[in-house]
PDB file of N, CA and C in Angstrom:
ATOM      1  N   UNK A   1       3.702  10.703  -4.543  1.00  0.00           N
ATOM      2  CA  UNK A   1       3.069   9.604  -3.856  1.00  0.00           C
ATOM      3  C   UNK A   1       4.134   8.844  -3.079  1.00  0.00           C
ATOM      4  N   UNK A   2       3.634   8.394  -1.871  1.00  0.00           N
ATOM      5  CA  UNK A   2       4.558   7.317  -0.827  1.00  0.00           C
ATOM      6  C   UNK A   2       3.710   6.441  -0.204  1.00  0.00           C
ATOM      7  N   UNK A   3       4.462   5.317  -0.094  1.00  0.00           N
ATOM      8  CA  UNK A   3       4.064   4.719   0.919  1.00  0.00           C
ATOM      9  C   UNK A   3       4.673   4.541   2.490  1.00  0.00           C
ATOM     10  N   UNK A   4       4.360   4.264   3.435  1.00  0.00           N
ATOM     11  CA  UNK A   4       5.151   3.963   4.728  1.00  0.00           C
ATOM     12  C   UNK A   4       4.433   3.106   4.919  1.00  0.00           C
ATOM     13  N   UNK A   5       5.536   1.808   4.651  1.00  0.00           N
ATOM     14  CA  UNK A   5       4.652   0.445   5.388  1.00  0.00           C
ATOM     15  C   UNK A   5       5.460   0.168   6.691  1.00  0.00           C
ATOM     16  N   UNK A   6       4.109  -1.130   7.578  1.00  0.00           N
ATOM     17  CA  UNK A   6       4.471  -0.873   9.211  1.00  0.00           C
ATOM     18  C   UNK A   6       4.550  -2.315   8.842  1.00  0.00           C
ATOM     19  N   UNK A   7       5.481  -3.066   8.462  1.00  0.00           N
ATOM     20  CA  UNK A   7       4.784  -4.750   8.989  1.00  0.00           C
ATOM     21  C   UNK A   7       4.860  -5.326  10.281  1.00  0.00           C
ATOM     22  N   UNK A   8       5.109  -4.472  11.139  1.00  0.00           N
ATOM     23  CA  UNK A   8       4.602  -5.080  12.982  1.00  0.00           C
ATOM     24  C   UNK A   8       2.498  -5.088  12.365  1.00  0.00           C
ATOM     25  N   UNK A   9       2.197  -3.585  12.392  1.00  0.00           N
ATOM     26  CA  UNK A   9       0.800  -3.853  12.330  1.00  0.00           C
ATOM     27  C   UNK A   9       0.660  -4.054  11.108  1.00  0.00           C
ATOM     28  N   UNK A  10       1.132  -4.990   9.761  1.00  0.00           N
ATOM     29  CA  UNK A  10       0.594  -5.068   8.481  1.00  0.00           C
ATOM     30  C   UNK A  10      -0.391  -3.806   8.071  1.00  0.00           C
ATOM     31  N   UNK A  11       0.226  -2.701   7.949  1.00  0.00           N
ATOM     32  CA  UNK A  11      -0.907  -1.394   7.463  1.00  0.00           C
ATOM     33  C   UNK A  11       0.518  -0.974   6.455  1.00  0.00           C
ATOM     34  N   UNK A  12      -0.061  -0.148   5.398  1.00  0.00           N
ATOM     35  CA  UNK A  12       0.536   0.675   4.522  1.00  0.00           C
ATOM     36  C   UNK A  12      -0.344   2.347   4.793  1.00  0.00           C
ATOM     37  N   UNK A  13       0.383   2.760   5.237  1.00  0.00           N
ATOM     38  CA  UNK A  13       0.483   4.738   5.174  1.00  0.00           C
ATOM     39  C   UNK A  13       0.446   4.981   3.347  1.00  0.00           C
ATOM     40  N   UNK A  14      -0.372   5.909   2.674  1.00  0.00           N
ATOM     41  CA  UNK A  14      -0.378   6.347   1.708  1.00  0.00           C
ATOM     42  C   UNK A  14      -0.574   7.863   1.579  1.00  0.00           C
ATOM     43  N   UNK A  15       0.460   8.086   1.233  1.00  0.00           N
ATOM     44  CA  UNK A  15       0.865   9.820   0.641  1.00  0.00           C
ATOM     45  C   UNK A  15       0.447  10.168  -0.365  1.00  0.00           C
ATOM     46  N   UNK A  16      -0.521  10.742  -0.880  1.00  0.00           N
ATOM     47  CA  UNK A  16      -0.284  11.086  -1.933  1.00  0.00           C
ATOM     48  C   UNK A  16      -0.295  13.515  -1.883  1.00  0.00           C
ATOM     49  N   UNK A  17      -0.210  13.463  -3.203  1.00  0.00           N
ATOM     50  CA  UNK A  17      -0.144  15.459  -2.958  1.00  0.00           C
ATOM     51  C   UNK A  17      -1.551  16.095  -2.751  1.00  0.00           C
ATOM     52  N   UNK A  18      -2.039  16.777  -1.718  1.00  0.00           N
ATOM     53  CA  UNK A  18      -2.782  17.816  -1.538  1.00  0.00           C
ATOM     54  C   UNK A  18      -4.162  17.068  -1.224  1.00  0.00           C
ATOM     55  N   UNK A  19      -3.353  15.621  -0.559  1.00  0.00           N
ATOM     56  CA  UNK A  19      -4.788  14.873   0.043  1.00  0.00           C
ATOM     57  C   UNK A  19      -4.060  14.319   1.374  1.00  0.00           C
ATOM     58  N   UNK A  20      -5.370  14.066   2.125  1.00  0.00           N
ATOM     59  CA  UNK A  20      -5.028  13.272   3.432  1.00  0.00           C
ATOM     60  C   UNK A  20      -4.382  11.860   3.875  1.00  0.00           C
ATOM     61  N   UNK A  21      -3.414  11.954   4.159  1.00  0.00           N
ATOM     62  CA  UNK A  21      -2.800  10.539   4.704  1.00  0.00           C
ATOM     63  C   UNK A  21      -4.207   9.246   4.747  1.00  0.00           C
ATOM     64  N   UNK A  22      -3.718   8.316   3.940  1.00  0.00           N
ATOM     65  CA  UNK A  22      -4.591   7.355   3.787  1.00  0.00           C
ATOM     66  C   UNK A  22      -3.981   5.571   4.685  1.00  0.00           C
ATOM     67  N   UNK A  23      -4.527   5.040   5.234  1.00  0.00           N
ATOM     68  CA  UNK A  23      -4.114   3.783   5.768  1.00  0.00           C
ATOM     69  C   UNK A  23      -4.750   2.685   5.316  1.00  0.00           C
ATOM     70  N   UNK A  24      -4.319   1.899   4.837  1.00  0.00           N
ATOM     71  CA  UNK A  24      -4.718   0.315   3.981  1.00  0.00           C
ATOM     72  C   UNK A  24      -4.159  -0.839   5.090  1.00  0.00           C
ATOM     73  N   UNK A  25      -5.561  -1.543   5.377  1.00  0.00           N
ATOM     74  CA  UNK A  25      -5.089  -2.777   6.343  1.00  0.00           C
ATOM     75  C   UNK A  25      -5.591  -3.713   6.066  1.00  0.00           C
ATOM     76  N   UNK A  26      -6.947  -3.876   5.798  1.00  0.00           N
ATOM     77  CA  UNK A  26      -7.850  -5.073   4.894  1.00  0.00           C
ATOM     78  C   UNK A  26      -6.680  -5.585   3.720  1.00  0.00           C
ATOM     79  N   UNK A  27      -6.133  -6.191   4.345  1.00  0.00           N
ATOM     80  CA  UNK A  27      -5.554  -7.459   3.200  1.00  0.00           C
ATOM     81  C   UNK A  27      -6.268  -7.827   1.903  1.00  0.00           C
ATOM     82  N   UNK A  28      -7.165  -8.032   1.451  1.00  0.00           N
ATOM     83  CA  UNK A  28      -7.914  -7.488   0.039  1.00  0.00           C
ATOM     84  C   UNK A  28      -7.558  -6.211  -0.498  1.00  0.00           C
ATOM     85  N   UNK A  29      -7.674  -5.639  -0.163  1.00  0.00           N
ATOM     86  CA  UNK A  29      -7.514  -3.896  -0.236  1.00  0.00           C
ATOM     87  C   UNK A  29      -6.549  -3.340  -1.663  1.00  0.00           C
ATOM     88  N   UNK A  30      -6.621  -3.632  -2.582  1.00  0.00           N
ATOM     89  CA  UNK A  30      -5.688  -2.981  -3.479  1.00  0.00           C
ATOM     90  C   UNK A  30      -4.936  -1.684  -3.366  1.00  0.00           C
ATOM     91  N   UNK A  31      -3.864  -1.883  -3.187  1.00  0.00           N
ATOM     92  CA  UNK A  31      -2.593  -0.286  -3.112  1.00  0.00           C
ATOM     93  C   UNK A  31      -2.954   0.709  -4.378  1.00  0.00           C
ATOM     94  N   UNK A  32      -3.045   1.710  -4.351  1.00  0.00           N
ATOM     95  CA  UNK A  32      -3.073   3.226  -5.258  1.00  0.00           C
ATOM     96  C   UNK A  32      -1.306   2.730  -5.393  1.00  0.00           C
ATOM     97  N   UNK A  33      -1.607   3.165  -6.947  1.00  0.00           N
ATOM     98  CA  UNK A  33       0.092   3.017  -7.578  1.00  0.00           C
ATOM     99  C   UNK A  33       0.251   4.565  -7.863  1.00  0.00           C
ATOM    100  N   UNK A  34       1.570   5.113  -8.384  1.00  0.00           N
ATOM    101  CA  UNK A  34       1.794   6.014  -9.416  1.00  0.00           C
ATOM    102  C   UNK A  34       1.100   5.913 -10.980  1.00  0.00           C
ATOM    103  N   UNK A  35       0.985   7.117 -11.540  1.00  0.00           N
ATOM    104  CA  UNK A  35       0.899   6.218 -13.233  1.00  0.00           C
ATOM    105  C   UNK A  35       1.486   5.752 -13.996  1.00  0.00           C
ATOM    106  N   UNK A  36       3.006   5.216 -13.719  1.00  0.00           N
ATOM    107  CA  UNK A  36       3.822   4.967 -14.445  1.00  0.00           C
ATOM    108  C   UNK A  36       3.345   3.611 -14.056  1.00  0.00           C
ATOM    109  N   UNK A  37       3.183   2.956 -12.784  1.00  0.00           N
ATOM    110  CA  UNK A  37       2.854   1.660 -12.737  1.00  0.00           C
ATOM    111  C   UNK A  37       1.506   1.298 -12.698  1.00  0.00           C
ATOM    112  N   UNK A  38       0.728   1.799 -13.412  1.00  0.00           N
ATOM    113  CA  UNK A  38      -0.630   1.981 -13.425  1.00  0.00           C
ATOM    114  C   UNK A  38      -1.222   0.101 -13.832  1.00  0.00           C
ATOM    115  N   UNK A  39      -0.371  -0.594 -14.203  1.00  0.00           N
ATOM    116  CA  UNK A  39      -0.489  -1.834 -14.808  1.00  0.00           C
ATOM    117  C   UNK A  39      -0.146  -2.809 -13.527  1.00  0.00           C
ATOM    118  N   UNK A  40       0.517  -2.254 -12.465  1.00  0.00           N
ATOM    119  CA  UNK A  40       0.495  -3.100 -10.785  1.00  0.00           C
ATOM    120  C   UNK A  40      -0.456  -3.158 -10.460  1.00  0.00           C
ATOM    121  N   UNK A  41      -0.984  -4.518  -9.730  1.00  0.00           N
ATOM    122  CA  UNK A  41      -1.751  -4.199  -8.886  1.00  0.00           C
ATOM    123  C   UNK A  41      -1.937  -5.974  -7.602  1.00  0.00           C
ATOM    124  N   UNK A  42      -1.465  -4.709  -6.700  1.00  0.00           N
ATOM    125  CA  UNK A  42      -1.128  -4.965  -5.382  1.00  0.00           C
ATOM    126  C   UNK A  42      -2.142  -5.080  -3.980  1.00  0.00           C
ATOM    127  N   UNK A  43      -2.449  -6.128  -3.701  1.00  0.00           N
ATOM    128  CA  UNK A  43      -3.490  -6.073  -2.360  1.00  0.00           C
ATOM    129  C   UNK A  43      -2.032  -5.666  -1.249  1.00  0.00           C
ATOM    130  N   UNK A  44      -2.824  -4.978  -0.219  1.00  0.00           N
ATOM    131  CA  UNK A  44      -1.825  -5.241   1.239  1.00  0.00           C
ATOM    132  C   UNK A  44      -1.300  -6.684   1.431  1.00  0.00           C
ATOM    133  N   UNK A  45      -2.379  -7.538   1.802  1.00  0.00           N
ATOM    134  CA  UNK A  45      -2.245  -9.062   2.102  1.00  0.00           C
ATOM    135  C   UNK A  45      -0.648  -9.302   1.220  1.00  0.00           C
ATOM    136  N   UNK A  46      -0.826  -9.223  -0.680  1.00  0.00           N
ATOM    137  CA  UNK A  46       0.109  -9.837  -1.362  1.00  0.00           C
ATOM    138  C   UNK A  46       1.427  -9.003  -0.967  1.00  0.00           C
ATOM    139  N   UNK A  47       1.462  -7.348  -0.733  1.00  0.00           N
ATOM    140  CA  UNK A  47       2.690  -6.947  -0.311  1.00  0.00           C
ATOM    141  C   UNK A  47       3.413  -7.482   1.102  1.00  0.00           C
ATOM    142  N   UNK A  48       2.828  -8.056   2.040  1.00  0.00           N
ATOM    143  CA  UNK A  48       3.199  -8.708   3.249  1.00  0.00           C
ATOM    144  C   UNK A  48       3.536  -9.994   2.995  1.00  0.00           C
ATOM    145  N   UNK A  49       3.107 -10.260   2.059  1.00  0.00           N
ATOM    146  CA  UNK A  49       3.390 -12.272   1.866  1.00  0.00           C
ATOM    147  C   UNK A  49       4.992 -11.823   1.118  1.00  0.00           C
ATOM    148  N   UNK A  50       4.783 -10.968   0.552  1.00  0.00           N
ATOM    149  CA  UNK A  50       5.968 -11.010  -0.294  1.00  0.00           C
ATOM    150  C   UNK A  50       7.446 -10.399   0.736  1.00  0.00           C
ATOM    151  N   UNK A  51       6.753  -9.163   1.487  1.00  0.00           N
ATOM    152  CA  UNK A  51       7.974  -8.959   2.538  1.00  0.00           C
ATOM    153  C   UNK A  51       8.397  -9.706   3.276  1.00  0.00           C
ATOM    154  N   UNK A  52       7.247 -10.583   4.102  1.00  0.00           N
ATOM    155  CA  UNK A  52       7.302 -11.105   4.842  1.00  0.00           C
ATOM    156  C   UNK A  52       7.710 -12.212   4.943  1.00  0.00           C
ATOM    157  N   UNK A  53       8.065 -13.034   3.922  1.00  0.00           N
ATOM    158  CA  UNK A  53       8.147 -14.921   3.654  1.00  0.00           C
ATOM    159  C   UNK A  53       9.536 -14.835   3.658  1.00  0.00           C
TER     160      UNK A  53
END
């Protein structure tokens, strides 16, 4: 699993194996974790406040 985040357009790219490139932009939107961090949980909106401030 990956992410590629854009913060010009606030979108996150999501990788995951033997599926299609996924894009998260709705700021509500909760991020797909790994299962090790299965206990995160991340809107887009909160990952941009946090890069971004």
């Amino acid at each position: 699993m990956g992410w590629l985040i854009v913060p010009k357009e606030q979108s996150v790219f999501v990788y995951l194996p033997d599926k299609p490139t996924t894009v998260f932009e709705r700021l509500e939107v909760r991020l797909p974790v790994p299962d090790f961090a299965k206990d995160l949980e991340l809107t887009v909106g909160e990952l941009f406040n946090w890069l971004l401030d």
